[in-house]
Protein backbone atom coordinates (compact mmCIF):
# COMPACT_ATOMS: atom_id res chain seq x y z
CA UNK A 1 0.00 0.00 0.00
CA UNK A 2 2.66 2.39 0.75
CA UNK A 3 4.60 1.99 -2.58
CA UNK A 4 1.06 2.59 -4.02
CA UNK A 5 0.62 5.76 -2.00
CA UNK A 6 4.37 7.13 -2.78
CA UNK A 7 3.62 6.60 -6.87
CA UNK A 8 0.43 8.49 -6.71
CA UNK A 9 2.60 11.54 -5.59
CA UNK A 10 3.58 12.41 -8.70
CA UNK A 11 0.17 13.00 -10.11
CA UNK A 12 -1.08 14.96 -7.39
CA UNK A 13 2.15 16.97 -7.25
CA UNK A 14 1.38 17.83 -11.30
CA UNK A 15 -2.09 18.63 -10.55
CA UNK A 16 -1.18 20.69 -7.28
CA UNK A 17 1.05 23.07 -9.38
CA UNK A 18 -1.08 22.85 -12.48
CA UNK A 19 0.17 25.25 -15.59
CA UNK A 20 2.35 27.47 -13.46
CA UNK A 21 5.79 27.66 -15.98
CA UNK A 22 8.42 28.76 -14.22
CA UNK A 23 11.78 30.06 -16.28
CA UNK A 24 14.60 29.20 -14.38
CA UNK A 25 18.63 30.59 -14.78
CA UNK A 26 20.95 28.94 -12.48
CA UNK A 27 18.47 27.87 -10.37
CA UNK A 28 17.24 31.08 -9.80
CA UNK A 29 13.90 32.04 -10.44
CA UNK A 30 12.49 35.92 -11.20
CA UNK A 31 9.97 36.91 -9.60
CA UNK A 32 9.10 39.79 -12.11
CA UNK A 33 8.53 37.20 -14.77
CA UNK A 34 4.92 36.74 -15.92
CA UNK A 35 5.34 34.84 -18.92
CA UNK A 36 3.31 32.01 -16.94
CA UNK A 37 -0.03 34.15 -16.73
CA UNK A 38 -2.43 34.60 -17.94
CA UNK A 39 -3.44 30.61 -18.50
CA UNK A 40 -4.18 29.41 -21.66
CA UNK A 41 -7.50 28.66 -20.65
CA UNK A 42 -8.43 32.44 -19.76
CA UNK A 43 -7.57 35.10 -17.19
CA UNK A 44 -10.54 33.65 -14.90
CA UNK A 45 -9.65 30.02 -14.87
CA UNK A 46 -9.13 28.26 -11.33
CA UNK A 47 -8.64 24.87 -11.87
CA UNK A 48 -5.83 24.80 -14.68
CA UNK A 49 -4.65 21.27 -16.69
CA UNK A 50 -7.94 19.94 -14.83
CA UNK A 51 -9.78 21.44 -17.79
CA UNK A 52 -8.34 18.35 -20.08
CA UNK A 53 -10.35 16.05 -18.34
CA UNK A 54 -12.86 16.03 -21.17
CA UNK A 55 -15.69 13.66 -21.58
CA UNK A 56 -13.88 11.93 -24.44
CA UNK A 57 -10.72 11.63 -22.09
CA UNK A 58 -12.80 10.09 -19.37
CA UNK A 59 -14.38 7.50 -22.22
CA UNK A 60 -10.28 6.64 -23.30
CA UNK A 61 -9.60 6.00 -19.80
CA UNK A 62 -11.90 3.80 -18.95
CA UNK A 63 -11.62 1.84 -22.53
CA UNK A 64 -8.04 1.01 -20.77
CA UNK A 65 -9.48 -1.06 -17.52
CA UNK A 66 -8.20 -4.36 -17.87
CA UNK A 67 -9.50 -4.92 -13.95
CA UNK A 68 -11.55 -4.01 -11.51
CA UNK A 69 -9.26 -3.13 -8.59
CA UNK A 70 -9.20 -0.55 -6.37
CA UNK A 71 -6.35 0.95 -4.80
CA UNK A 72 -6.45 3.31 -1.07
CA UNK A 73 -4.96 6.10 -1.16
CA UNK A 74 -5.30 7.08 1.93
CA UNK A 75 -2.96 6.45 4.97
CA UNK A 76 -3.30 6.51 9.19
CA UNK A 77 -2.64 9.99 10.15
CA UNK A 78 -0.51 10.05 13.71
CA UNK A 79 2.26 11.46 15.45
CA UNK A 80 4.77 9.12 13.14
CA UNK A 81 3.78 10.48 9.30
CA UNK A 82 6.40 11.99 7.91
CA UNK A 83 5.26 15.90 7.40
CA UNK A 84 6.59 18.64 5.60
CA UNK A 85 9.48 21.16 7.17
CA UNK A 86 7.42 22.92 10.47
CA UNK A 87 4.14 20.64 10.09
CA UNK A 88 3.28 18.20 12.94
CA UNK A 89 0.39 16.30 13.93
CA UNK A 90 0.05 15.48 17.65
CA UNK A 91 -2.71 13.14 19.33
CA UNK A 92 -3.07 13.43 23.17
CA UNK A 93 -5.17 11.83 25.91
CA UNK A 94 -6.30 14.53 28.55
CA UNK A 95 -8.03 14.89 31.46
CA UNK A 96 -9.11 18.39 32.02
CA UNK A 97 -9.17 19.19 35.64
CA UNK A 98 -8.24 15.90 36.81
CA UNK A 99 -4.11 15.85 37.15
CA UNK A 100 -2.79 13.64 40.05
CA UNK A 101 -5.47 10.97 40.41
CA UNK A 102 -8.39 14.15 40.93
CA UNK A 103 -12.14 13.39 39.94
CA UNK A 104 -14.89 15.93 39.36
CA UNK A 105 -17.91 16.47 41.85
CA UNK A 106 -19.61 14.42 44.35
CA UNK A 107 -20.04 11.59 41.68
CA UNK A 108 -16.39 11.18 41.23
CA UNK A 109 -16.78 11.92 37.34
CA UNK A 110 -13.67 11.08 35.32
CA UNK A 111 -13.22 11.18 31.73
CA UNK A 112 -10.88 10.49 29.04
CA UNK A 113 -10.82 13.14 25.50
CA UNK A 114 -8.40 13.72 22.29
CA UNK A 115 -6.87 17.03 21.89
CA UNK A 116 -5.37 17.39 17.82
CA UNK A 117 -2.85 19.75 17.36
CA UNK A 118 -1.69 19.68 14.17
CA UNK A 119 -1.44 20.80 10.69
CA UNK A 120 -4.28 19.82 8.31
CA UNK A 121 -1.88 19.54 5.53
CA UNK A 122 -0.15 16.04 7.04
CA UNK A 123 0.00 13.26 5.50
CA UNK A 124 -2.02 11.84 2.01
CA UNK A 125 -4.42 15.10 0.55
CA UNK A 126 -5.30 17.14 -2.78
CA UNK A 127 -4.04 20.64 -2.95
CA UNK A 128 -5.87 22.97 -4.69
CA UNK A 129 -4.01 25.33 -7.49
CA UNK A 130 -4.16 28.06 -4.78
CA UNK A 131 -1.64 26.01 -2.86
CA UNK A 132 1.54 27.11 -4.45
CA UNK A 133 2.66 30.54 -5.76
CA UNK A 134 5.95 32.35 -6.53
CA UNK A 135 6.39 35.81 -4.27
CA UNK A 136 2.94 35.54 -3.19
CA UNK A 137 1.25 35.31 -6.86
CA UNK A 138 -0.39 32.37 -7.73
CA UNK A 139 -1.74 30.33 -10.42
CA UNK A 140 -3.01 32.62 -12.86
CA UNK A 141 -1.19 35.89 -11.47
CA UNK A 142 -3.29 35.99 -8.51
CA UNK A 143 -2.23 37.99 -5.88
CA UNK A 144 -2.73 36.85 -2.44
CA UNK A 145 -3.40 40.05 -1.23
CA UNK A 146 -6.60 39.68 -3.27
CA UNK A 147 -7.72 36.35 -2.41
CA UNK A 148 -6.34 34.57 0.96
CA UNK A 149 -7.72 34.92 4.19
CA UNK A 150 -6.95 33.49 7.47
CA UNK A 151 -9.79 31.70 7.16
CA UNK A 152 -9.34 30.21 3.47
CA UNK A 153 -8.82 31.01 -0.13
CA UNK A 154 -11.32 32.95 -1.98
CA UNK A 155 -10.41 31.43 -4.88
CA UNK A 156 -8.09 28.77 -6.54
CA UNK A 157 -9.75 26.45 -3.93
CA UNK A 158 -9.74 22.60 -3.32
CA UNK A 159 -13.48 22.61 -4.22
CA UNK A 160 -12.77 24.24 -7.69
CA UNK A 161 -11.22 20.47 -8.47
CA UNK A 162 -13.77 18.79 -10.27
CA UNK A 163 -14.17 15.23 -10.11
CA UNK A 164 -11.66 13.27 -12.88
CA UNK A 165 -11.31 9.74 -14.13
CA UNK A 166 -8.39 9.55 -16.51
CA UNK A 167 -5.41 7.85 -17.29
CA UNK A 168 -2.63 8.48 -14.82
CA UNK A 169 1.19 7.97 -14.86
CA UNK A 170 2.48 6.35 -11.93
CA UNK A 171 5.96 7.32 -10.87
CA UNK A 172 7.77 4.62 -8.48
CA UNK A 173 9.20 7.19 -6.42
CA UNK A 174 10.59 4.35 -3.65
CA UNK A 175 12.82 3.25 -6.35
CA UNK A 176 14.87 6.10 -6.65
C-alpha cells in the first residue's frame, strides 16, 4: 500500500502546481517574470490542466481497464507520518481538571478526551491550485493580497477540483 501511496505523488504533485511555468537561470527564479499568466484557458480560470479532463478523455480512460481493482490512497494519520518542514500532527489523551489521580464532583466523574494539534496539511491530501505561488502570486497571477484569508482562499480552492477519471502515470518514487 505504501509503494502505491508514494507513486500516486507524482500526479497529485502535477495537478497541485497545475500550468504554473516557471523560467529558471541557475536555479534562480524571477519573480518579475509573468510569462506564466495569464493561462491558456483564460484570465478567470481556477482549476488549470484539470480542464483536459474532457468527456472523451474520461471514455479513453476507462476503454483502458483491464480490472476491476481498487487501490487506497489514503494512509493513518498520527504522530509518526512523515510531514513537511514545520508541520506536525500530535494526538493526546487529557483529562481536564483531573491531574494527580483528581475526579470531578460528588459523583467522582472522570473522563478520558483527544486534543489534535496539528497541521491539516499532514500526510495523504489534494491541494488545490491556490496552494503554491511564486512571491505571493499564484496560479493565474493571482495575488494573495486579493484572495487569501486566514480563514481560506477565496479562490483557486480545493473545491474548484472537479471530479476526474483519466489515465494516470504512476511514478515509483521508492525506487529512486
Amino acid at each position: 500500500m505504501k509503494k502505491n501511496l508514494i507513486r500516486m505523488f507524482g500526479l497529485v504533485i502535477l495537478l497541485a502546481i497545475s500550468n504554473i511555468h516557471i523560467k529558471a537561470q541557475n536555479l534562480s527564479i524571477n519573480p518579475d517574470d509573468t510569462s506564466w499568466y495569464p493561462s491558456v484557458y483564460g484570465a478567470k480560470d481556477e482549476i488549470g490542466a484539470a480542464n483536459l479532463l474532457t468527456a472523451e478523455v474520461v471514455k479513453q480512460a476507462v476503454g483502458l481497464v483491464k480490472q476491476g481493482k481498487t487501490l487506497p490512497l489514503a494512509v493513518a494519520i498520527d504522530k509518526n507520518l512523515p510531514a513537511f518542514r514545520h508541520r506536525s500532527f500530535n494526538l493526546y489523551n487529557i483529562q481536564p481538571g483531573e491531574q494527580g489521580g483528581k475526579s470531578i464532583g460528588p459523583n467522582k466523574f472522570t473522563f478520558n478526551d483527544e486534543l489534535v494539534n496539528g497541521w491539516t496539511g499532514v500526510g495523504t491530501q489534494l491541494n488545490g491550485i491556490g496552494h503554491i505561488g511564486i512571491d505571493n502570486v499564484y496560479y493565474n497571477g493571482n495575488k494573495a493580497v486579493d484572495f487569501v484569508t486566514v480563514e481560506g482562499v477565496k479562490k483557486l480552492g480545493i473545491e474548484k477540483v472537479p471530479p476526474f477519471v483519466t489515465r494516470g502515470v504512476v511514478l515509483d518514487m521508492t525506487a529512486h
